[in-house]
Structures are given as structure tokens and as C-alpha cells.
N, C-alpha and C. Protein backbone atom coordinates (compact mmCIF):
# COMPACT_ATOMS: atom_id res chain seq x y z
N UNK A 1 99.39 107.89 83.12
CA UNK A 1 98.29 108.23 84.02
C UNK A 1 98.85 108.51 85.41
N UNK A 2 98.05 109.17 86.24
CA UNK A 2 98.49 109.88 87.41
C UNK A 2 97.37 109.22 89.03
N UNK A 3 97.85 108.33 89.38
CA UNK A 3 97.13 107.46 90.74
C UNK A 3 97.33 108.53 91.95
N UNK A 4 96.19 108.69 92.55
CA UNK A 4 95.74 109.16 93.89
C UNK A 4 95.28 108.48 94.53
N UNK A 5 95.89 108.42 95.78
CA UNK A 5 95.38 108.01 97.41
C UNK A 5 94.54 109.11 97.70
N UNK A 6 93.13 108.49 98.30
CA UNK A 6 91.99 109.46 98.85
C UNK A 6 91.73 109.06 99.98
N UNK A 7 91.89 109.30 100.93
CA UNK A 7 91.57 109.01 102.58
C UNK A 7 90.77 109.57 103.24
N UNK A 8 90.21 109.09 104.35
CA UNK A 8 89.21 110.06 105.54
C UNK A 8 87.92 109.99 104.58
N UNK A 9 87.83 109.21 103.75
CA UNK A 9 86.10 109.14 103.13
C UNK A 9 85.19 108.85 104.22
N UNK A 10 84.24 109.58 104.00
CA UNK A 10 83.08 108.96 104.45
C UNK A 10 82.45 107.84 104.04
N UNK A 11 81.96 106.21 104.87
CA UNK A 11 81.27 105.24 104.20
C UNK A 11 80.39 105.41 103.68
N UNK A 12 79.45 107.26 103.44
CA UNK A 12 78.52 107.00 102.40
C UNK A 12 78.93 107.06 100.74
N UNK A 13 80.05 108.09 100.98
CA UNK A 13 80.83 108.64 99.55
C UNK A 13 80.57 107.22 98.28
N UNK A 14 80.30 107.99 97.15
CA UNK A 14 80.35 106.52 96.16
C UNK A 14 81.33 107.46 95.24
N UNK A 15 81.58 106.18 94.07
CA UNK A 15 82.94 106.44 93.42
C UNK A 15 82.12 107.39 92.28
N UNK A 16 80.66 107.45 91.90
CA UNK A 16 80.17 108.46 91.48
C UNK A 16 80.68 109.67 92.12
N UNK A 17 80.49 109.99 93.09
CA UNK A 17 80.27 111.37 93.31
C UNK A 17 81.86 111.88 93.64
N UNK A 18 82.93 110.81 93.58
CA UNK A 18 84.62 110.84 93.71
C UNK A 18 84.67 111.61 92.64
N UNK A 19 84.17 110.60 91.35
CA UNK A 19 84.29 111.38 90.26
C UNK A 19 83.94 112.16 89.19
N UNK A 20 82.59 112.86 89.57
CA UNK A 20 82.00 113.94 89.54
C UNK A 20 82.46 115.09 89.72
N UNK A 21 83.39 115.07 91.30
CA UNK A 21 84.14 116.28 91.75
C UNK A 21 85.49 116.00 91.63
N UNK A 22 86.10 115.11 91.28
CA UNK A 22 87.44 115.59 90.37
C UNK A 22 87.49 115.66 88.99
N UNK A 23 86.35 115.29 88.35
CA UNK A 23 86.65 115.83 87.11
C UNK A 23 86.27 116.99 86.76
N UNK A 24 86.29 118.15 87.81
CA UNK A 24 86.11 119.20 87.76
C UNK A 24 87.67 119.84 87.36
N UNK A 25 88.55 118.71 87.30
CA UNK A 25 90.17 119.81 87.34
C UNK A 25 90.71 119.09 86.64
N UNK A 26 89.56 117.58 86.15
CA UNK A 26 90.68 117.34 84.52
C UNK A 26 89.82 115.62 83.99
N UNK A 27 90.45 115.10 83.36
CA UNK A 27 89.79 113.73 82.88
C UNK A 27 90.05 112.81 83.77
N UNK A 28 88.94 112.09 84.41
CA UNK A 28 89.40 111.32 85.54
C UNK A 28 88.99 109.19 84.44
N UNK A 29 90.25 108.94 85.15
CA UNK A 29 90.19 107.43 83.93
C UNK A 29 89.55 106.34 84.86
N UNK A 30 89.68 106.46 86.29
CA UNK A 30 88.84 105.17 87.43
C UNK A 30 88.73 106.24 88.50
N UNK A 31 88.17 105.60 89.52
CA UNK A 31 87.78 105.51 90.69
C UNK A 31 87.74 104.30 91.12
N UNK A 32 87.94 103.75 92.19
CA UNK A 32 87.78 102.44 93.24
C UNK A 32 88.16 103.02 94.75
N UNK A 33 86.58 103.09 95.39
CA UNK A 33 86.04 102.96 96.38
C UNK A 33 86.24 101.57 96.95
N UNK A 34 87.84 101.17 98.01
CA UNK A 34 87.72 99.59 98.77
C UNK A 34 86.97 100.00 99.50
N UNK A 35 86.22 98.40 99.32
CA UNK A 35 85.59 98.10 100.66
C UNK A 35 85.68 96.40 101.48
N UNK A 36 85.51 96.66 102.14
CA UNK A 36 85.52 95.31 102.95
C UNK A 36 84.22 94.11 102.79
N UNK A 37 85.53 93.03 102.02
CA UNK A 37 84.99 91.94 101.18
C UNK A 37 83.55 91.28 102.07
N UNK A 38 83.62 90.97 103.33
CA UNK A 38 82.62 90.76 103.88
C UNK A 38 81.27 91.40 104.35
N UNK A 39 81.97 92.65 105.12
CA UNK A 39 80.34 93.52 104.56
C UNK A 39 79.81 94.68 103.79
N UNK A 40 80.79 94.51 102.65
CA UNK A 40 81.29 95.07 101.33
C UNK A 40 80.81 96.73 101.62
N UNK A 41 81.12 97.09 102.72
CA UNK A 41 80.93 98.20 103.44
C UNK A 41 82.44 99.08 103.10
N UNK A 42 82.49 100.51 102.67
CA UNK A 42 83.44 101.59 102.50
C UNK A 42 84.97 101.42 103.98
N UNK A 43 85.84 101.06 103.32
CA UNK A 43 86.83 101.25 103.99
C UNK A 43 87.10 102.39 104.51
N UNK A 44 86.53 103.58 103.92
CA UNK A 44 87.16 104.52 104.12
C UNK A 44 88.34 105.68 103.01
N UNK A 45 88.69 104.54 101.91
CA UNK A 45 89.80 105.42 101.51
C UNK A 45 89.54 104.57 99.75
N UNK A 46 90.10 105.07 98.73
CA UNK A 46 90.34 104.31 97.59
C UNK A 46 91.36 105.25 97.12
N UNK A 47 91.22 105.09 95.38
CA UNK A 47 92.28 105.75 94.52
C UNK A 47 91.41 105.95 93.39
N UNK A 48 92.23 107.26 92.66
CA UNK A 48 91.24 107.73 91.72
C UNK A 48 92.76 107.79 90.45
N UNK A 49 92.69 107.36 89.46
CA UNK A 49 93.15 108.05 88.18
C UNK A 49 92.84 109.38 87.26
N UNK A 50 94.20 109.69 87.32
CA UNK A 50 93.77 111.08 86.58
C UNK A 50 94.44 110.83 85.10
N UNK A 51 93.95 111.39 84.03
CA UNK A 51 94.65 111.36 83.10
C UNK A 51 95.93 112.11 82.49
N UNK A 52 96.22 113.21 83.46
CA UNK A 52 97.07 113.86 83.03
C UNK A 52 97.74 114.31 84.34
N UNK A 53 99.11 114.30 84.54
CA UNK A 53 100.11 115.11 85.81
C UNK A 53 99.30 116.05 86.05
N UNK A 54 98.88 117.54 84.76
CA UNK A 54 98.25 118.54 85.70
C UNK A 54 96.50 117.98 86.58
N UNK A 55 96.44 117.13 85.89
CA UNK A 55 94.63 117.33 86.69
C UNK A 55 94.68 116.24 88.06
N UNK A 56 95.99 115.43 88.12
CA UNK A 56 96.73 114.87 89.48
C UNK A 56 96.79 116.33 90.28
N UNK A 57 97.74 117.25 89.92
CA UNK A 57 98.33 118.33 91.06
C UNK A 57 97.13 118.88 91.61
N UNK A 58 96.29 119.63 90.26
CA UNK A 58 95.08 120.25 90.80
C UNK A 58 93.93 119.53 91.59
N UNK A 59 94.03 118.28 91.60
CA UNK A 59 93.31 117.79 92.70
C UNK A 59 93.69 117.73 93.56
N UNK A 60 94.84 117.45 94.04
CA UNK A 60 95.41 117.44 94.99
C UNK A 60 95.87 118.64 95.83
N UNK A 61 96.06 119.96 95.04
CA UNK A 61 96.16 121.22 95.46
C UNK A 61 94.80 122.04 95.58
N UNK A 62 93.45 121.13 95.27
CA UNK A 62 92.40 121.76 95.46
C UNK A 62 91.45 121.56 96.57
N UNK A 63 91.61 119.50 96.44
CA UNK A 63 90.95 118.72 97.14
C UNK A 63 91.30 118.05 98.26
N UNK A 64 92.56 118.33 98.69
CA UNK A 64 93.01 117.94 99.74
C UNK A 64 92.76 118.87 100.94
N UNK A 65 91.99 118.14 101.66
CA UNK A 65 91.81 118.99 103.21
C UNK A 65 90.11 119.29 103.17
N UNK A 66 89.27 119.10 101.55
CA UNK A 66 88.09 119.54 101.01
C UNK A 66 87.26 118.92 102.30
N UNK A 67 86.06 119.09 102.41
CA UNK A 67 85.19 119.03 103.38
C UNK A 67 84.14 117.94 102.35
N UNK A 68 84.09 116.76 102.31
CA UNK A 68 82.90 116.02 101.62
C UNK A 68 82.31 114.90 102.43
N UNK A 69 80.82 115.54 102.84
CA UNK A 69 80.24 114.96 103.57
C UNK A 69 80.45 114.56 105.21
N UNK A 70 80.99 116.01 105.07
CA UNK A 70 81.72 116.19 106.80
C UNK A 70 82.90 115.70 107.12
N UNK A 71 83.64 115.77 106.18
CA UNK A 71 85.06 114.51 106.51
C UNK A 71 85.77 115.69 105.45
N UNK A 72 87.31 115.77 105.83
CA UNK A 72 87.97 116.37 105.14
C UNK A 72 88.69 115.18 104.78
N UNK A 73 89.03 115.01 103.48
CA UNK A 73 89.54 114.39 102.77
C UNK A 73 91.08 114.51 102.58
N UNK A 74 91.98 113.88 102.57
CA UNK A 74 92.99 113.06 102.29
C UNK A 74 93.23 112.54 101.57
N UNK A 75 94.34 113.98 100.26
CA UNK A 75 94.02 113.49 99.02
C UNK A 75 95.71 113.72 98.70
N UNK A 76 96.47 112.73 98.01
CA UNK A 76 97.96 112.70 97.90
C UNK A 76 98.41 111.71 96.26
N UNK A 77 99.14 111.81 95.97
CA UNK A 77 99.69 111.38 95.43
C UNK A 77 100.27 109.67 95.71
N UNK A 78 99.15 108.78 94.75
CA UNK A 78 99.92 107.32 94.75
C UNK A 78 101.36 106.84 94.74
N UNK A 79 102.08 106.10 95.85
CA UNK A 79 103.46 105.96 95.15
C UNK A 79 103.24 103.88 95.67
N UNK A 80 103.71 103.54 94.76
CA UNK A 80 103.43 101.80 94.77
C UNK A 80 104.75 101.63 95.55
N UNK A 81 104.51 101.02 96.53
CA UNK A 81 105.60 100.20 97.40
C UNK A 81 106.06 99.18 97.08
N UNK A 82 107.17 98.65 96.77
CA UNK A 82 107.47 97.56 96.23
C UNK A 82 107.24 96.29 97.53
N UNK A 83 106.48 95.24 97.53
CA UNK A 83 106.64 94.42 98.83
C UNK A 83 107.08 93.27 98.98
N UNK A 84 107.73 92.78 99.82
CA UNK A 84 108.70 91.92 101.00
C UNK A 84 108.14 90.48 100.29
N UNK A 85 109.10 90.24 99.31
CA UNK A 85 108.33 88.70 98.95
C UNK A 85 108.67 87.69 99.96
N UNK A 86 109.26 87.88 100.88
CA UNK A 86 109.81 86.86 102.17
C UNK A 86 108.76 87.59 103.66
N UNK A 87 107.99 88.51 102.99
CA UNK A 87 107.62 89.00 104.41
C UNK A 87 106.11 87.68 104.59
N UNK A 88 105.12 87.54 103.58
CA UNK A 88 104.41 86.82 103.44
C UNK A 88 105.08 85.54 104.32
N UNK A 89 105.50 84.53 103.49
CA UNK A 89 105.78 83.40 103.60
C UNK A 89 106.06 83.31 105.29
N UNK A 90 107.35 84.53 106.11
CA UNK A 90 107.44 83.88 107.37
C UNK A 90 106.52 84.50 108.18
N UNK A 91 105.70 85.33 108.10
CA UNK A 91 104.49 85.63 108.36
C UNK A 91 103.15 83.90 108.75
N UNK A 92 103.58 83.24 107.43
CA UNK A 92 102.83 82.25 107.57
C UNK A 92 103.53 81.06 108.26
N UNK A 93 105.14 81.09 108.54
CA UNK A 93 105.48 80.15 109.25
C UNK A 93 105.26 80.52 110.79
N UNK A 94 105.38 81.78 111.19
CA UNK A 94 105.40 81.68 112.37
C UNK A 94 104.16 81.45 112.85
N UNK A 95 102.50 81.91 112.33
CA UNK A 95 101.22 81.46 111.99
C UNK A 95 101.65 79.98 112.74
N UNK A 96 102.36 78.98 112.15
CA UNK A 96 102.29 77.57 112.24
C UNK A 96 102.16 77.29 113.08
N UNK A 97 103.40 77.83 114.28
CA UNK A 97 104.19 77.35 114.74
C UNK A 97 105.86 77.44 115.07
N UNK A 98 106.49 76.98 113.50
CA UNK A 98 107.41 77.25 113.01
C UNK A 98 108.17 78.34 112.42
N UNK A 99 108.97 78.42 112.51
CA UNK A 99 109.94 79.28 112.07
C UNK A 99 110.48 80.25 113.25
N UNK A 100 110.89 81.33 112.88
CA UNK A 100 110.88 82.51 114.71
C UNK A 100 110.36 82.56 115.64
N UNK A 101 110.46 82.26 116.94
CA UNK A 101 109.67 82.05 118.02
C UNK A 101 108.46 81.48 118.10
N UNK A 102 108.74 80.11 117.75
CA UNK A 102 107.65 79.42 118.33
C UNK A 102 107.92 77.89 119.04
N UNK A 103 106.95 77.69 120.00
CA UNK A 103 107.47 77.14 121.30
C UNK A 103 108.29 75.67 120.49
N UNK A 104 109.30 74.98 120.76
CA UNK A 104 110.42 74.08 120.49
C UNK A 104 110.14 73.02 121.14
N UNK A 105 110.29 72.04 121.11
CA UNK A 105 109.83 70.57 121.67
C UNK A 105 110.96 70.11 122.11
């Protein structure tokens, strides 16, 4: 399967109508519209699955820059970042107190 980053959404956009208009260029397998856990309101951006490399390109060579709902869209190709299993943790020491710059007794 083929993951897309979709950006510059509008907070009305729903993952209906994401994927309504990309499965105009091939079999679309999800949609997820984030939103923000507290006022479970549109972030702005999600990811859509495509089922096949070509119906990835053609969205992306169709729908990128597209005009939906007054917002041109920001549409690319998913790539998973691998992340910092040490970035967390001193993230939360310096939080403390402890660890990198924090004031010493």
C-alpha cells in the first residue's frame, strides 16, 4: 500500500469527502483526518492510503496544489521517520529538572 501526507486542509474537510475525491484515480484503503484530542477539532492535515503506487502518483500529480474548500492542498508522499528513542526520555529529564541544564544545588 501507498501512504500520503495531505496538508493545508480545511477544518471543515471530512475523511468522506478525502475519499470520495481520491478515489477518483484509484482504490483508496483509509483516510484519517487528525484531530486534536481535546476539541477533537481538524488539525489541519491527515493521511490517506492508496492501494496501488499508480493511484499514490496520480493523486499526488493531480491533487496536489487542488483547491478544496478554498485551501490548496498539500498532497506528498508518506515517508515514516524513524524516531530518537533517547530523544523522549531526556526531553522528560530536563522537564524535571535534571539532566542538561537545569539549575544545580
Amino acid at each position: 500500500m501507498s501512504k500520503l501526507y495531505v496538508g493545508n486542509l480545511s477544518h471543515d474537510v471530512t475523511e468522506s469527502e478525502l475519499n470520495d475525491l481520491f478515489s477518483q484515480k484509484g482504490e483508496v484503503v483509509s483516510v484519517k483526518i487528525i484531530s486534536d484530542h481535546h476539541s477533537n477539532r481538524s488539525k489541519g492535515f491527515g493521511f490517506v492510503e492508496m492501494s496501488t503506487e499508480e493511484g499514490k502518483n496520480a493523486v499526488i500529480s493531480d491533487f496536489n496544489g487542488y483547491d478544496l474548500q478554498g485551501r490548496p492542498m498539500n498532497v506528498r508522499a508518506y515517508v515514516d521517520k524513524p524516531r530518537d528513542k533517547n530523544r523522549n526520555n531526556k526531553d522528560r529529564r530536563d522537564r524535571r529538572g535534571r539532566g542538561g541544564g537545569g539549575r544545580r544545588w
